[in-house]
Protein backbone atom coordinates (compact mmCIF):
# COMPACT_ATOMS: atom_id res chain seq x y z
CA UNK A 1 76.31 -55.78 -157.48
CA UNK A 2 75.52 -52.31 -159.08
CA UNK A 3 74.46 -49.76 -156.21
CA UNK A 4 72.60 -47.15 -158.11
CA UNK A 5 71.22 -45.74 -154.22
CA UNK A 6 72.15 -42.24 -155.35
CA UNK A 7 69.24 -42.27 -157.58
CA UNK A 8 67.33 -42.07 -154.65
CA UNK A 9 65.66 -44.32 -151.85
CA UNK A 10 61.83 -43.50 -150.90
CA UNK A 11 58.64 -45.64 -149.27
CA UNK A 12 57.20 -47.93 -151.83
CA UNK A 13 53.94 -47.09 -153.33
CA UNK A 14 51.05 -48.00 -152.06
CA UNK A 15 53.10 -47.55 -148.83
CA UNK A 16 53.67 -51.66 -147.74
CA UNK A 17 54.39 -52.15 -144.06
CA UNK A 18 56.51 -54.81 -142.60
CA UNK A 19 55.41 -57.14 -139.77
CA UNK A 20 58.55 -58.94 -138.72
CA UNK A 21 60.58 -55.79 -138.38
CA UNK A 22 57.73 -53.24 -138.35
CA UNK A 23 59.39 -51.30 -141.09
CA UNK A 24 58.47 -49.34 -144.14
CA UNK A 25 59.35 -51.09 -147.51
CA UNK A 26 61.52 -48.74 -149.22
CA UNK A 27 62.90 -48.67 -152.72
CA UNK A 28 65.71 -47.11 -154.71
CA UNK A 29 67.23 -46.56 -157.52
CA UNK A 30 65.22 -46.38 -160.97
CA UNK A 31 62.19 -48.13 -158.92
CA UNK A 32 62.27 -45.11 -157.03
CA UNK A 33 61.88 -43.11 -159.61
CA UNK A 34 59.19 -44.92 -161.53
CA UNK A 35 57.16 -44.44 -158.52
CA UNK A 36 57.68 -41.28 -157.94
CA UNK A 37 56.32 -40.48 -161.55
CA UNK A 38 52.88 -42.40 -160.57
CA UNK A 39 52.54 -40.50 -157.63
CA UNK A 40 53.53 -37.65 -159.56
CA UNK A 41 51.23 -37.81 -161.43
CA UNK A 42 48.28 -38.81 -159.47
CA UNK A 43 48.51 -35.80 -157.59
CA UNK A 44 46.55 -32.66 -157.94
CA UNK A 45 48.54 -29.45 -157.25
CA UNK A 46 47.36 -28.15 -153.62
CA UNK A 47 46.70 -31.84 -152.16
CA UNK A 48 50.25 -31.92 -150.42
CA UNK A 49 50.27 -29.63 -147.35
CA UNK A 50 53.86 -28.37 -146.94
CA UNK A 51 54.04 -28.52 -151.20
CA UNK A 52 50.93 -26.81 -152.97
CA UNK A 53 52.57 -26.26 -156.15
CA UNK A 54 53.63 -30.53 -156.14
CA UNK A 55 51.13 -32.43 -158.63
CA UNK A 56 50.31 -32.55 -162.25
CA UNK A 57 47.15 -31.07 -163.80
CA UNK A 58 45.78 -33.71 -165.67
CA UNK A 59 42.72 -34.40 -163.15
CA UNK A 60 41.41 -31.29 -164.28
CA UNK A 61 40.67 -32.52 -167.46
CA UNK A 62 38.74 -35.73 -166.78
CA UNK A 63 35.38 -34.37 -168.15
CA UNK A 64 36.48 -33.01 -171.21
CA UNK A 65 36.17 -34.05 -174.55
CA UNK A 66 38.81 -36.14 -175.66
CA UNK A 67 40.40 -34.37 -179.02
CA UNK A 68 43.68 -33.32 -179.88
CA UNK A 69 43.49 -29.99 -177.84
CA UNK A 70 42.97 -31.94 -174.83
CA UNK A 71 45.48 -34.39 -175.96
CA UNK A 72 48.28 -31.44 -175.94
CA UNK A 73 46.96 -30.15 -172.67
CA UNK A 74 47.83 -33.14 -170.96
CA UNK A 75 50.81 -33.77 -172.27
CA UNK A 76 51.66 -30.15 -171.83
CA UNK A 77 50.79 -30.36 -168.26
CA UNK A 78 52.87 -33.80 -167.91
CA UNK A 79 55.75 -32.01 -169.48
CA UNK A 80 55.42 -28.84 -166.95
CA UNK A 81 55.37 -31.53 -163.83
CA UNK A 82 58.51 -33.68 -164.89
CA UNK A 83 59.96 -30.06 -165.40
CA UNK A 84 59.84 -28.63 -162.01
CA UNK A 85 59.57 -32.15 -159.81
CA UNK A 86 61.13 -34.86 -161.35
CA UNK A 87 64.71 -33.52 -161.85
CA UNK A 88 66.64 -37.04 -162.23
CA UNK A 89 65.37 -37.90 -165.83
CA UNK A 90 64.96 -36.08 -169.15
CA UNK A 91 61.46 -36.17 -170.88
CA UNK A 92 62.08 -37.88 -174.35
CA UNK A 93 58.38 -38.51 -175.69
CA UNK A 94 55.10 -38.71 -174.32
CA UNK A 95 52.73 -40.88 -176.77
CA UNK A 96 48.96 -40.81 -175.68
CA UNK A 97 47.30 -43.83 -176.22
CA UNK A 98 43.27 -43.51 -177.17
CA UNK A 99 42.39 -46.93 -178.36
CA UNK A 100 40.38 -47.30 -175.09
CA UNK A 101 38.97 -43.82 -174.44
CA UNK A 102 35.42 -45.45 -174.44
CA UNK A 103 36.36 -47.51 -171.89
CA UNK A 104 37.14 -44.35 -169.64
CA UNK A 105 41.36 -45.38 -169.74
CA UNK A 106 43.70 -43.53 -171.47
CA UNK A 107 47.77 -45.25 -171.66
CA UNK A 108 50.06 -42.12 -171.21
CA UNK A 109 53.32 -43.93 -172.52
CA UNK A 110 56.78 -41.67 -171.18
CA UNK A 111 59.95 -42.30 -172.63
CA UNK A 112 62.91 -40.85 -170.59
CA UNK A 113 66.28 -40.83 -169.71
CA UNK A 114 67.63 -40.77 -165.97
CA UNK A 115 70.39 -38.23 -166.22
CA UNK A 116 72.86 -40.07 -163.88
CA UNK A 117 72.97 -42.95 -165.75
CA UNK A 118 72.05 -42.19 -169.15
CA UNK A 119 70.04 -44.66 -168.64
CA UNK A 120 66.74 -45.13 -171.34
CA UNK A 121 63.24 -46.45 -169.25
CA UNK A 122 59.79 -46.03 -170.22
CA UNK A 123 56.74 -46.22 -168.18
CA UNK A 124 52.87 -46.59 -169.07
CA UNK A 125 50.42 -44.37 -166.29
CA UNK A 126 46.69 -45.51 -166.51
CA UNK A 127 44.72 -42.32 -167.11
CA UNK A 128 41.10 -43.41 -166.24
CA UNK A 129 38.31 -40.65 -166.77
CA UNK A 130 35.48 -43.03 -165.58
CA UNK A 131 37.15 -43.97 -162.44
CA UNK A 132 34.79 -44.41 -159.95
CA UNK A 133 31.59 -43.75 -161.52
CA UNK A 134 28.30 -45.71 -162.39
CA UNK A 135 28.89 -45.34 -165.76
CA UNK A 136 28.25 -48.34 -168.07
CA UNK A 137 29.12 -48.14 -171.67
């Protein structure tokens, strides 16, 4: 069995609680890390107490017009959080998918590279603008 724990162990996400032996699911390696990107970025910089500067700014632009400025902001603040909190993998590409911007979703696909391993994964983050709303297009 390949033990890849020094990528990392953390709590699952959404945190999952066991009953038997009243325990926190963990996870490690690469799982570890793809979870740490969603709550990466799903957090707003100044939402973690002991960690203000933790989070990615892409909640701030949920009302704005979706264009190609926009576009480069987000993936210019995706780029800045991976930077500074994500040290294990290497950026390769971030492709921003529109197709369902009416909807209120946009697919943020990252390809990386987790540095340890050299080790190619990808993940897709929901982006969704219309979250919690009445809105009905």
């Amino acid at each position: 069995m390949d033990d890849n724990t020094f990528l990392g162990r953390g709590w699952c996400f959404p945190p999952e609680f066991s009953f038997d032996d009243r325990k926190v699911k963990m996870v490690t390696d690469v799982d570890d890390i793809d979870e740490s990107l969603t709550i990466l970025l799903s957090t707003t910089p100044g939402e973690r107490v002991m960690q203000p500067d933790y989070g990615c700014r892409i909640k701030a632009m949920v009302f704005e017009e979706i264009n190609q400025s926009i576009l480069t902001q987000i993936r210019h603040a995706i780029e800045q959080a991976i930077l500074f909190f994500e040290p294990r993998i290497i950026l390769e590409e971030i492709d921003i998918d529109t197709h369902q911007s009416l909807e209120g979703r946009l697919s943020i696909h990252l390809d990386y590279t987790v540095i340890t391993t050299n080790s190619r994964r990808n993940k897709v983050y929901p982006f969704y603008i219309l979250e919690g709303t009445l809105v009905d297009l």
